[in-house]
PDB file of N, CA and C in Angstrom:
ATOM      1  N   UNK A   1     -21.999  -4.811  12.212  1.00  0.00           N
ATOM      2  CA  UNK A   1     -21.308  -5.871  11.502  1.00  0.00           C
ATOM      3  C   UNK A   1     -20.218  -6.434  12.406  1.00  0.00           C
ATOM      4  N   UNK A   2     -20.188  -7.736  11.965  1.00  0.00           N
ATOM      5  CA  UNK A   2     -18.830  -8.459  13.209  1.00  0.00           C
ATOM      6  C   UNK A   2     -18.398  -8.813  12.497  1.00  0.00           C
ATOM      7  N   UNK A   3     -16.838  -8.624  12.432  1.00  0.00           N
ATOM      8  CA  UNK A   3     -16.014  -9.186  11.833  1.00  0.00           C
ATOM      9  C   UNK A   3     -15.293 -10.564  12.085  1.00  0.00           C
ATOM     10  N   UNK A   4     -15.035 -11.222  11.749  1.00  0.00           N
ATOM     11  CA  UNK A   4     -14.474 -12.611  12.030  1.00  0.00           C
ATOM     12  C   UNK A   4     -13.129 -12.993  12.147  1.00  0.00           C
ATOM     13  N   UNK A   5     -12.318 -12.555  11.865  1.00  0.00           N
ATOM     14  CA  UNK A   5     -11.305 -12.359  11.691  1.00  0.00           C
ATOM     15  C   UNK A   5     -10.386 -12.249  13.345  1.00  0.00           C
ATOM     16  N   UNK A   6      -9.808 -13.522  13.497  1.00  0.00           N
ATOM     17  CA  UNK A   6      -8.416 -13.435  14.646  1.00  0.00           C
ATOM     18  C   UNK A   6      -7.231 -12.787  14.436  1.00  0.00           C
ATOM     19  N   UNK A   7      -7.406 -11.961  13.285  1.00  0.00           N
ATOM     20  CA  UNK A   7      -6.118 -11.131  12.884  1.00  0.00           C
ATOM     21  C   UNK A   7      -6.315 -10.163  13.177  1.00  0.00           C
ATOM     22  N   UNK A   8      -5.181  -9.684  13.741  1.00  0.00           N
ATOM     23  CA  UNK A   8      -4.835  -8.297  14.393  1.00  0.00           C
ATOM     24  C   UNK A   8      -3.842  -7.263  14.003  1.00  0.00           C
ATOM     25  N   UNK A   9      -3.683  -6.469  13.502  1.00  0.00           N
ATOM     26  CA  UNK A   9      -3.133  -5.480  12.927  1.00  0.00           C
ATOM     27  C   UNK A   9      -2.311  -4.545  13.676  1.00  0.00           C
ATOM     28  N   UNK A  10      -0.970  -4.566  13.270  1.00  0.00           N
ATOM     29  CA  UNK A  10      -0.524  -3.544  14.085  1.00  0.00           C
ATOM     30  C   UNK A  10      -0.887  -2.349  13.881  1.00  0.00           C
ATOM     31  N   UNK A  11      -1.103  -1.427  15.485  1.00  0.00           N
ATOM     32  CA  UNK A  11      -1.423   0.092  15.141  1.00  0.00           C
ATOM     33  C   UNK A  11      -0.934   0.881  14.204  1.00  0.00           C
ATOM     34  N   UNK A  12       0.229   0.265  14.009  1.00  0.00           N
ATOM     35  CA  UNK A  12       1.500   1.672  13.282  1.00  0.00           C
ATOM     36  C   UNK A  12       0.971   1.226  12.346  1.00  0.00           C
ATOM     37  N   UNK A  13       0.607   0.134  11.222  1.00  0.00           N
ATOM     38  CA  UNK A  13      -0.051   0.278   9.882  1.00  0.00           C
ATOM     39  C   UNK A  13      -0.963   1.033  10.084  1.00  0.00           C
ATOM     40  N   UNK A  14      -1.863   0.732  10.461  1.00  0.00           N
ATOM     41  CA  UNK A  14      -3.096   1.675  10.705  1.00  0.00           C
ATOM     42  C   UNK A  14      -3.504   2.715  10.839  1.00  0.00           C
ATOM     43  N   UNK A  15      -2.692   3.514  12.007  1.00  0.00           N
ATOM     44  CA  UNK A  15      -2.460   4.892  11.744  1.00  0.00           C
ATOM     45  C   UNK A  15      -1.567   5.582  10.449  1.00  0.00           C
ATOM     46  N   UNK A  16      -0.851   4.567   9.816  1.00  0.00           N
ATOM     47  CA  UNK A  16       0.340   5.725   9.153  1.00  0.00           C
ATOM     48  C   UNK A  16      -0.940   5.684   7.530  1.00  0.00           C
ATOM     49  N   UNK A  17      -2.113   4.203   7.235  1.00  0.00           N
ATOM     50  CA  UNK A  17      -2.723   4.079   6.320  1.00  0.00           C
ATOM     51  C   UNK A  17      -3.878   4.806   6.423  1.00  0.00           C
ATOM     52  N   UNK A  18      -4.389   5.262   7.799  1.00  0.00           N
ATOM     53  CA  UNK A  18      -5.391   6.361   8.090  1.00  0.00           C
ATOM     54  C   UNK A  18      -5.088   8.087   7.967  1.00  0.00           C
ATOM     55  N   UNK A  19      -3.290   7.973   7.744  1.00  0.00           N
ATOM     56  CA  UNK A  19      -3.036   9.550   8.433  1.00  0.00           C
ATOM     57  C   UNK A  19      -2.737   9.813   6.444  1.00  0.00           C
ATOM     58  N   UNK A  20      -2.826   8.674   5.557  1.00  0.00           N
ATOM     59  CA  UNK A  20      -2.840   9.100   4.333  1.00  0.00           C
ATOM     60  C   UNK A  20      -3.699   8.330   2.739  1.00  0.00           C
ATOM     61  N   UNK A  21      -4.552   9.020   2.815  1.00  0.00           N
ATOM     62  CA  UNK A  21      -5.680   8.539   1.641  1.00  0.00           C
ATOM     63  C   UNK A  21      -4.710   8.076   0.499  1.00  0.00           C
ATOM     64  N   UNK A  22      -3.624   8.732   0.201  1.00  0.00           N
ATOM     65  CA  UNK A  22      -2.680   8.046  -0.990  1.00  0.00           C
ATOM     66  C   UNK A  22      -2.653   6.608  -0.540  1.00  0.00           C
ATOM     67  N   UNK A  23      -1.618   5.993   0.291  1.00  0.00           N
ATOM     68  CA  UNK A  23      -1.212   5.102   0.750  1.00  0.00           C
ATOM     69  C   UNK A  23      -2.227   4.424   0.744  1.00  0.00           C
ATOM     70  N   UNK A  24      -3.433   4.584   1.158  1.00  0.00           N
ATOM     71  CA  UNK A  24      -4.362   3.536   0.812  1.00  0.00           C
ATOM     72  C   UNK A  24      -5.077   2.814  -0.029  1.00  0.00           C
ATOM     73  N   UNK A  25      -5.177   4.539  -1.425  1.00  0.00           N
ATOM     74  CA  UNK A  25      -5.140   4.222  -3.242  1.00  0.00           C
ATOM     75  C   UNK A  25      -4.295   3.155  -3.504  1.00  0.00           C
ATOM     76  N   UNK A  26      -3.115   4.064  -3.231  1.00  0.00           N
ATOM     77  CA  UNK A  26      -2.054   2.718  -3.671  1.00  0.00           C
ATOM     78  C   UNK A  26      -2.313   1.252  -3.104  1.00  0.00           C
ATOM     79  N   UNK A  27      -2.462   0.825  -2.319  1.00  0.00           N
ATOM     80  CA  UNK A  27      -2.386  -0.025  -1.260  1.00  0.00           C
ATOM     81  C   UNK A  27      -3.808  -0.993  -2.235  1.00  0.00           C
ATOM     82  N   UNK A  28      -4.547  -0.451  -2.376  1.00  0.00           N
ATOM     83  CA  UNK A  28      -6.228  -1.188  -2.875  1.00  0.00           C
ATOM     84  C   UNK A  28      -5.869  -0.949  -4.479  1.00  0.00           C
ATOM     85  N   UNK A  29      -4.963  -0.266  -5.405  1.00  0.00           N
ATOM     86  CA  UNK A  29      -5.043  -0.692  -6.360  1.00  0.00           C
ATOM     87  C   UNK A  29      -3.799  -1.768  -6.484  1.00  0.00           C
ATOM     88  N   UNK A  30      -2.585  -1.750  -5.480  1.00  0.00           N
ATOM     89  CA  UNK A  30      -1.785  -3.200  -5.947  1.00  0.00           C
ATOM     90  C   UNK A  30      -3.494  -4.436  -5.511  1.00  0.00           C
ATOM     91  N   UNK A  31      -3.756  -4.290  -4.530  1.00  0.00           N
ATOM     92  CA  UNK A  31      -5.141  -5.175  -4.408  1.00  0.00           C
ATOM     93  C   UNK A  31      -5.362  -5.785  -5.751  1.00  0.00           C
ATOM     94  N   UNK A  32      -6.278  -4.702  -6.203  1.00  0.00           N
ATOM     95  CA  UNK A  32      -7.208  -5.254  -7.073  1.00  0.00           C
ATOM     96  C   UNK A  32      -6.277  -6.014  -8.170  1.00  0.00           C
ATOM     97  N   UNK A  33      -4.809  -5.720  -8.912  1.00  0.00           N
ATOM     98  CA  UNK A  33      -4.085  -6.200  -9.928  1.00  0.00           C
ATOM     99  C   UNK A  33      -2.986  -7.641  -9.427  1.00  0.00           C
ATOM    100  N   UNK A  34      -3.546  -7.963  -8.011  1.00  0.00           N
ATOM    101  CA  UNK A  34      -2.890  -9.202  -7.429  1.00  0.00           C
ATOM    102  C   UNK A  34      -3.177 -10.208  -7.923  1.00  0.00           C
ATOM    103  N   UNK A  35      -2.907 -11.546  -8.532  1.00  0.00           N
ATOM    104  CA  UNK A  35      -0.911 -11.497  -8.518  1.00  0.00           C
ATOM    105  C   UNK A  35      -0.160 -10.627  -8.700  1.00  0.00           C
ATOM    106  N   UNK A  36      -0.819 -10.053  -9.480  1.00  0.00           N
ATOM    107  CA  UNK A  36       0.622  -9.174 -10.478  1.00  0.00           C
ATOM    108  C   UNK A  36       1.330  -8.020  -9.847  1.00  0.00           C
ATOM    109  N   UNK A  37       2.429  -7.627 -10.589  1.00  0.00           N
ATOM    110  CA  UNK A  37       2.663  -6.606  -9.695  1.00  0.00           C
ATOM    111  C   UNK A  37       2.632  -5.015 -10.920  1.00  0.00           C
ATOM    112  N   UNK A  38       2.916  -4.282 -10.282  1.00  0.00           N
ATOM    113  CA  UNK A  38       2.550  -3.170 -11.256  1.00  0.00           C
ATOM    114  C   UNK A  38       3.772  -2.114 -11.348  1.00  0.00           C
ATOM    115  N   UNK A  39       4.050  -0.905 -12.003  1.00  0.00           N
ATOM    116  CA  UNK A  39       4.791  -0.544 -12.060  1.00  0.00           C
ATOM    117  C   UNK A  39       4.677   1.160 -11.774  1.00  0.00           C
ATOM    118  N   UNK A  40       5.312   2.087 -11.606  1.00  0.00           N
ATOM    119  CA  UNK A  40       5.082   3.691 -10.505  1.00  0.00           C
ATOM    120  C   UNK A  40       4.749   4.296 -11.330  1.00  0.00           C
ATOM    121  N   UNK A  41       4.603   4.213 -12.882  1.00  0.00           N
ATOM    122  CA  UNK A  41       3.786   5.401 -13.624  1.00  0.00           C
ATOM    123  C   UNK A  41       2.567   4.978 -13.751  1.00  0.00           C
ATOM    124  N   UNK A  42       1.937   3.782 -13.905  1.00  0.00           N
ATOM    125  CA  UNK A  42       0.657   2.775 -14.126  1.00  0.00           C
ATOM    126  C   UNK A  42       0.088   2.947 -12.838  1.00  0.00           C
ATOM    127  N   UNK A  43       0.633   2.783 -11.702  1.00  0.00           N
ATOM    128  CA  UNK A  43      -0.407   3.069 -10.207  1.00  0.00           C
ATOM    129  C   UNK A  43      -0.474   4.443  -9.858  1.00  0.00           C
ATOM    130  N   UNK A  44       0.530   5.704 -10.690  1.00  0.00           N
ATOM    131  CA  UNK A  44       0.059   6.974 -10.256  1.00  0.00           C
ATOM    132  C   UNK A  44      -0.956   7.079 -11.586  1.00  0.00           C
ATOM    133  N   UNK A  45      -1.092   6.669 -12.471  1.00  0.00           N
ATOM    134  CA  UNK A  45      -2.427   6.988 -13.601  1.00  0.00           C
ATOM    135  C   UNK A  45      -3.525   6.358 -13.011  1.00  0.00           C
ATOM    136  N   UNK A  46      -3.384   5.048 -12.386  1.00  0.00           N
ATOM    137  CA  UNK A  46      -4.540   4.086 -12.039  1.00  0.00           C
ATOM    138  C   UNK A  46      -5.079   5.091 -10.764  1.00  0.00           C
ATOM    139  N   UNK A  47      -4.648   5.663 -10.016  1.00  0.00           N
ATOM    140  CA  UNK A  47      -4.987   6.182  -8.816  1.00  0.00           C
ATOM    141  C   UNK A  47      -5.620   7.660  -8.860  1.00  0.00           C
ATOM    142  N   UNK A  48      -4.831   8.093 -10.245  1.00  0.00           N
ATOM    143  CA  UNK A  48      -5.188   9.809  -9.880  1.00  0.00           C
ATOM    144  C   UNK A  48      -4.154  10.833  -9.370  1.00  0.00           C
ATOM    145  N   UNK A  49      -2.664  10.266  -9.599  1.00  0.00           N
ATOM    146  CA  UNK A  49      -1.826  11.134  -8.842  1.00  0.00           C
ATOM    147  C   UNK A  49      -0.659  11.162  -9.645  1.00  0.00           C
ATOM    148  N   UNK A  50       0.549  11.754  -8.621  1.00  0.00           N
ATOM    149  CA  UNK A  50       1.584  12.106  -9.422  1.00  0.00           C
ATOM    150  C   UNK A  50       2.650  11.011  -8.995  1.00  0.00           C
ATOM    151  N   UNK A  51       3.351  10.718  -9.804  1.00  0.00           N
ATOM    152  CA  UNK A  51       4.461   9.699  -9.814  1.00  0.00           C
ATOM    153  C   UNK A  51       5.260   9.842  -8.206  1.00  0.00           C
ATOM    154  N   UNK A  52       5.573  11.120  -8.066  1.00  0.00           N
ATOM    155  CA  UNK A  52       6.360  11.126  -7.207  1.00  0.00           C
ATOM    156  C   UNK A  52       6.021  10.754  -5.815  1.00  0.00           C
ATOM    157  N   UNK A  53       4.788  11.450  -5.739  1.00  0.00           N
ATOM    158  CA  UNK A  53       3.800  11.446  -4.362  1.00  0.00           C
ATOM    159  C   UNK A  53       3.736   9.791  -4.366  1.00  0.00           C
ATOM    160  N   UNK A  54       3.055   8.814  -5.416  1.00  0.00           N
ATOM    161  CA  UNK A  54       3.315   7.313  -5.082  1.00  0.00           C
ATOM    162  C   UNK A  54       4.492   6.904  -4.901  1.00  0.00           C
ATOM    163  N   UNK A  55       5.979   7.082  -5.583  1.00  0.00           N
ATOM    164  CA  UNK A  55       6.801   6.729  -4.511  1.00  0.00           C
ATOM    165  C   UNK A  55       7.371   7.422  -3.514  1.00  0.00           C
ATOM    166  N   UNK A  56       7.085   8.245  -3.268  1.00  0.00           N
ATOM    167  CA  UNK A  56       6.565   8.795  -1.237  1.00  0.00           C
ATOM    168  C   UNK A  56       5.773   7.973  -1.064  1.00  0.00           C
ATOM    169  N   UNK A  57       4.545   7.607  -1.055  1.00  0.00           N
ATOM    170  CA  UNK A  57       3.545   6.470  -0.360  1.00  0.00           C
ATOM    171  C   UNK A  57       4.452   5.113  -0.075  1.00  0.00           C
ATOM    172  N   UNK A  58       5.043   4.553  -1.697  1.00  0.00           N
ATOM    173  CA  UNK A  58       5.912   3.363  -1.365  1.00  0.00           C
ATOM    174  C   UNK A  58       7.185   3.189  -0.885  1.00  0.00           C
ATOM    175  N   UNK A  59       7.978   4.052  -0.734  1.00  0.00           N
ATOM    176  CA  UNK A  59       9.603   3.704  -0.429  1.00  0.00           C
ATOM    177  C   UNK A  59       9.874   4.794   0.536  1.00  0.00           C
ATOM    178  N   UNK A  60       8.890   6.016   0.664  1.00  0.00           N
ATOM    179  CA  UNK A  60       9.676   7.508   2.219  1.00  0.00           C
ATOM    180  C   UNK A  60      10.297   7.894   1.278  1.00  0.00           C
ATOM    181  N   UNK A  61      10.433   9.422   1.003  1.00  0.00           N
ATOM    182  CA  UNK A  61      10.845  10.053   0.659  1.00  0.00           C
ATOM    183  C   UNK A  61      11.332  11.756   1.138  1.00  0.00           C
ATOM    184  N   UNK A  62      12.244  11.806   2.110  1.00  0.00           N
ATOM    185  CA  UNK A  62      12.244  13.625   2.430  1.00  0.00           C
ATOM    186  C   UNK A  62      11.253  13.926   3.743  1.00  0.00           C
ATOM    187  N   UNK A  63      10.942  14.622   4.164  1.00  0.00           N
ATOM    188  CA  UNK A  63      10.328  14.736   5.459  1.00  0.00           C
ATOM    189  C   UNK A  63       8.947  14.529   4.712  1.00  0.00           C
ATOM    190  N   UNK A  64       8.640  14.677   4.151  1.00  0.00           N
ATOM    191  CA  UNK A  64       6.955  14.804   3.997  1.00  0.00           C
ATOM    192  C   UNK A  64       6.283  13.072   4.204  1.00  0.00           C
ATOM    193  N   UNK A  65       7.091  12.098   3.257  1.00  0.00           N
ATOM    194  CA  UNK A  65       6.627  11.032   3.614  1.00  0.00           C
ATOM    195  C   UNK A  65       7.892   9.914   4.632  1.00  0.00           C
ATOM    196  N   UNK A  66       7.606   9.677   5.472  1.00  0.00           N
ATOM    197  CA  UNK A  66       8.631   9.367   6.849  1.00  0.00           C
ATOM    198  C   UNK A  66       8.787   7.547   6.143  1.00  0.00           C
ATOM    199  N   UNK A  67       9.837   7.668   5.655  1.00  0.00           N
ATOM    200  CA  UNK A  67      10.233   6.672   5.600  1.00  0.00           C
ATOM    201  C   UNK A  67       9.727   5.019   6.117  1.00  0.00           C
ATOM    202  N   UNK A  68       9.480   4.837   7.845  1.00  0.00           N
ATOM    203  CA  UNK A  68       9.055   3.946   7.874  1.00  0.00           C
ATOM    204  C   UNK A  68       7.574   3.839   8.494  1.00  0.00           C
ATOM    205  N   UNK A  69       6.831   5.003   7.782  1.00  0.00           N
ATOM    206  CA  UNK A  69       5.272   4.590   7.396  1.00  0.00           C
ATOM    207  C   UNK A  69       5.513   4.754   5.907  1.00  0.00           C
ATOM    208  N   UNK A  70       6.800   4.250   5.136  1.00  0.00           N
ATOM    209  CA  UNK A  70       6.143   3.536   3.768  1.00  0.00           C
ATOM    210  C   UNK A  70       5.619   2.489   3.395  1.00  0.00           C
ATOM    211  N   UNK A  71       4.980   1.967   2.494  1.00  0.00           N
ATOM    212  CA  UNK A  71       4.188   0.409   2.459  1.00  0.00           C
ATOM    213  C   UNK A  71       4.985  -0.121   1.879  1.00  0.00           C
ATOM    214  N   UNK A  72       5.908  -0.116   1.449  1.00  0.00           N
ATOM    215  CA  UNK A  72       7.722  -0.911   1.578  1.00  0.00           C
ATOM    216  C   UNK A  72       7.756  -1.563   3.216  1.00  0.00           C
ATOM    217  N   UNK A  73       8.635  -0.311   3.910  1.00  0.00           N
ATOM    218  CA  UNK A  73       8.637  -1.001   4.987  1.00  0.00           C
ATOM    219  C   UNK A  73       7.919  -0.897   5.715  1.00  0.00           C
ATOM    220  N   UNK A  74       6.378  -1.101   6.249  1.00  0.00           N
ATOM    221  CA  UNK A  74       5.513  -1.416   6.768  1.00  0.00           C
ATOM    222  C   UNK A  74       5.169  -3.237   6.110  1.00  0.00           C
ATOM    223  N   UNK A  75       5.805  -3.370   5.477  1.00  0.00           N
ATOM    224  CA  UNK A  75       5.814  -4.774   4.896  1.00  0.00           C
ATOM    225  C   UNK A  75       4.625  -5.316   4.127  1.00  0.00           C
ATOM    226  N   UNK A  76       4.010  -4.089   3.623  1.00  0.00           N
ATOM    227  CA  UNK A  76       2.417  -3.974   2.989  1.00  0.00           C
ATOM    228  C   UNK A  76       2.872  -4.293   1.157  1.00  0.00           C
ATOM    229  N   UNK A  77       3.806  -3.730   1.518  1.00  0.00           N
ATOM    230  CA  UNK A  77       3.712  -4.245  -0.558  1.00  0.00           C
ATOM    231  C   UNK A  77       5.769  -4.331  -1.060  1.00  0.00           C
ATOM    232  N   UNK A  78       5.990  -4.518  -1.993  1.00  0.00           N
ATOM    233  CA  UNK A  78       7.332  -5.479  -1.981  1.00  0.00           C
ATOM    234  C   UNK A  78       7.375  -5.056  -3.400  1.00  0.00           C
ATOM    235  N   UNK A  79       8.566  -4.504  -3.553  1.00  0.00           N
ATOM    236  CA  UNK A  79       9.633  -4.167  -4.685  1.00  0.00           C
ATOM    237  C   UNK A  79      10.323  -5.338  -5.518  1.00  0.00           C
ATOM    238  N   UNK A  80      10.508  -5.069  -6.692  1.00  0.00           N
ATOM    239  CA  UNK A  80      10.343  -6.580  -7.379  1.00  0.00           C
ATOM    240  C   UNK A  80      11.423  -5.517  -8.393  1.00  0.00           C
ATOM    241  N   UNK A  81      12.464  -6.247  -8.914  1.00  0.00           N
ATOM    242  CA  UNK A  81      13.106  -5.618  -9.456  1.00  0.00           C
ATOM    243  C   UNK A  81      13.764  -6.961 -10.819  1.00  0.00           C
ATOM    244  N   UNK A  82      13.248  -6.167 -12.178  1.00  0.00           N
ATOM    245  CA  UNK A  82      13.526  -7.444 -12.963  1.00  0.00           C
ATOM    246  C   UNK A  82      13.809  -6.586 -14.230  1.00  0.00           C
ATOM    247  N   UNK A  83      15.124  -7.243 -15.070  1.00  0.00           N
ATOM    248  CA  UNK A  83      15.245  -6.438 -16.189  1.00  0.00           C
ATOM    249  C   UNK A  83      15.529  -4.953 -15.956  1.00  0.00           C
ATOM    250  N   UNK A  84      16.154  -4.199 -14.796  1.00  0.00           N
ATOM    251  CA  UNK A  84      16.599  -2.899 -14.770  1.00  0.00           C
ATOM    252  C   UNK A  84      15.399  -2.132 -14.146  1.00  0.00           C
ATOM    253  N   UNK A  85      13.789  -2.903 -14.200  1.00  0.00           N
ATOM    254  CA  UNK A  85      12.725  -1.851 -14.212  1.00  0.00           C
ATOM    255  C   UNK A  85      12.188  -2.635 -12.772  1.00  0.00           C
ATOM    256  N   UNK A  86      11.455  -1.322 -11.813  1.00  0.00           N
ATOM    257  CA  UNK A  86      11.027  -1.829 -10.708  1.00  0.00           C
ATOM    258  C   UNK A  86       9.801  -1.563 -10.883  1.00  0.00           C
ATOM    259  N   UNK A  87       9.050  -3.059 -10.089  1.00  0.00           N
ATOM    260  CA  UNK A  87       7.585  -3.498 -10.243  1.00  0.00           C
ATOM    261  C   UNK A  87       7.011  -3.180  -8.342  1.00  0.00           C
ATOM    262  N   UNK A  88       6.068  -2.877  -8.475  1.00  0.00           N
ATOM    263  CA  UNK A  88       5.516  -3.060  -6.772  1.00  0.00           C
ATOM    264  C   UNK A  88       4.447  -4.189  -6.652  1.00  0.00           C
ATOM    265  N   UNK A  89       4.612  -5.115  -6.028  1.00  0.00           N
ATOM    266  CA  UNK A  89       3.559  -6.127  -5.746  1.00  0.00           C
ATOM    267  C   UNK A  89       2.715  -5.860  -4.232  1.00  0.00           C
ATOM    268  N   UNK A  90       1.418  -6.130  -4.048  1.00  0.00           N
ATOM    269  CA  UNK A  90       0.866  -6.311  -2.525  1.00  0.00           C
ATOM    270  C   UNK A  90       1.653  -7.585  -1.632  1.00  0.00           C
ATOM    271  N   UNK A  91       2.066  -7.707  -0.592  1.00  0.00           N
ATOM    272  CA  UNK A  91       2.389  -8.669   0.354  1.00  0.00           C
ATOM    273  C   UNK A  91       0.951  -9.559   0.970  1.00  0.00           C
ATOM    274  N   UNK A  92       1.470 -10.532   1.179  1.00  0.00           N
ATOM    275  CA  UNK A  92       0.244 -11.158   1.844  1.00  0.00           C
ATOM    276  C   UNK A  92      -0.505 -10.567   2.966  1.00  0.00           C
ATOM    277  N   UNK A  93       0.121  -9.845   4.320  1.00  0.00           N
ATOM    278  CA  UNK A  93       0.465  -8.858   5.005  1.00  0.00           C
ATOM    279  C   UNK A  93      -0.547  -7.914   4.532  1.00  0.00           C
ATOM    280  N   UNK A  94      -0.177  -7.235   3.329  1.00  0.00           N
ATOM    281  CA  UNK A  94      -1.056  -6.281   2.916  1.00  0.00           C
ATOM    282  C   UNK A  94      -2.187  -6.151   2.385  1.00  0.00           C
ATOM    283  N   UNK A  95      -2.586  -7.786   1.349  1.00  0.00           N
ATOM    284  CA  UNK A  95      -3.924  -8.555   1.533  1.00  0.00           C
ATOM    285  C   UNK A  95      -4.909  -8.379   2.630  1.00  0.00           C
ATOM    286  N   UNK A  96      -4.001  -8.620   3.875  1.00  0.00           N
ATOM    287  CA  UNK A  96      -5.287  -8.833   4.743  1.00  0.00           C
ATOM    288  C   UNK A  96      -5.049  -7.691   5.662  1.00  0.00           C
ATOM    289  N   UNK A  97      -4.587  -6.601   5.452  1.00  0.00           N
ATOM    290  CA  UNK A  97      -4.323  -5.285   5.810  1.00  0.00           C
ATOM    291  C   UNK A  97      -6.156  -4.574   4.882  1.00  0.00           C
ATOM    292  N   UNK A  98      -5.866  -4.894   3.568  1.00  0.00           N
ATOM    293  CA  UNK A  98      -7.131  -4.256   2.791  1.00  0.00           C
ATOM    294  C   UNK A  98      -8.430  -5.201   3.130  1.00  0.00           C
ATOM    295  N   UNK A  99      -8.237  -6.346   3.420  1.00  0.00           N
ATOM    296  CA  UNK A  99      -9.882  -7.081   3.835  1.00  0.00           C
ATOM    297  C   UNK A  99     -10.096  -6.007   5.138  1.00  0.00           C
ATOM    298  N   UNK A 100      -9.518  -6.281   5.731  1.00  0.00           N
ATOM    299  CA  UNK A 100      -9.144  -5.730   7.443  1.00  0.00           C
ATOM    300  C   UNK A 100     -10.038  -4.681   7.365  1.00  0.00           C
ATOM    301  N   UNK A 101      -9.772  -3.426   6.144  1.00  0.00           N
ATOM    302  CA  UNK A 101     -10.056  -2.316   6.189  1.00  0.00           C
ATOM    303  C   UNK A 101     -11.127  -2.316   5.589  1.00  0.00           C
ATOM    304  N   UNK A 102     -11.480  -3.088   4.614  1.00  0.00           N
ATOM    305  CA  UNK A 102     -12.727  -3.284   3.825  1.00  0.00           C
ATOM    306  C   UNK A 102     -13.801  -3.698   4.494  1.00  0.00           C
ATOM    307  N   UNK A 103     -13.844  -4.657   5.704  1.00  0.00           N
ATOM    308  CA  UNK A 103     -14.247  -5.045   6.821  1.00  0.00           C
ATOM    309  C   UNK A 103     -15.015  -4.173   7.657  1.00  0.00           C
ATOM    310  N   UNK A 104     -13.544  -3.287   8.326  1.00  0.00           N
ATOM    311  CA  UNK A 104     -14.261  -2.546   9.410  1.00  0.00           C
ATOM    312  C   UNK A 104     -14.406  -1.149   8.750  1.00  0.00           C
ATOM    313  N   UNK A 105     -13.834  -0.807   7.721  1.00  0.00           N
ATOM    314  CA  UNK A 105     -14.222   0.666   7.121  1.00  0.00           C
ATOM    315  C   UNK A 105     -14.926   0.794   5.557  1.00  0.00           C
ATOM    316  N   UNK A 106     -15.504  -0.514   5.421  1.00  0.00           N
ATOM    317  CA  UNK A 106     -15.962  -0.445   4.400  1.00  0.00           C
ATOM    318  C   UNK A 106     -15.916   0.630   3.205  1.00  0.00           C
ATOM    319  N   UNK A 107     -14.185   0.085   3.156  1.00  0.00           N
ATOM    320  CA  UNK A 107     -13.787   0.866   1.996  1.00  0.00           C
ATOM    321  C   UNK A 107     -14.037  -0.464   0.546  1.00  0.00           C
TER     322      UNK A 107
END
């Protein structure tokens, strides 16, 4: 398969979204609910996991998840904060982060 695509990806997404199957749940279910954005108990039910471990995937948390391979700041998905309660949306960035991967890893 050839991909078409003149977009190029930085390594450091790539490795930090290869070195963790969470991050990539997360990552393909803000996907699929784009526009919208979603909220950290709804994407750890939608995914299969525990609240906490998704925000380790999104924001770094403690040595286990390193801060900047989070999909916060990897610039893959974006904190939305409205009414006291925080929402996570996909970035455009992170759109074509998941074709990218859907592409060449036919996930």
């Amino acid at each position: 398969m050839h991909v078409q695509s003149l977009f190029t990806i930085d390594p450091h997404i790539l490795r930090s979204l290869n070195k963790s199957v969470l991050r990539k749940k997360v990552l393909l279910h803000l996907d699929t609910v784009h526009p919208n954005s979603d909220y950290l108990a709804n994407i750890a039910r939608a995914i299969g996991s525990d609240p906490s471990n998704v925000l380790g995937c999104l924001r770094g948390m403690g040595n286990r998840y390193n801060g900047n391979s989070s999909l916060i700041e990897l610039g893959l998905v974006e904190l939305i904060e409205k009414d006291g309660y925080k929402y996570y949306r996909i970035t455009e960035l992170g759109r074509k982060v998941v074709k990218y991967m859907k592409e060449v890893y036919g996930l």
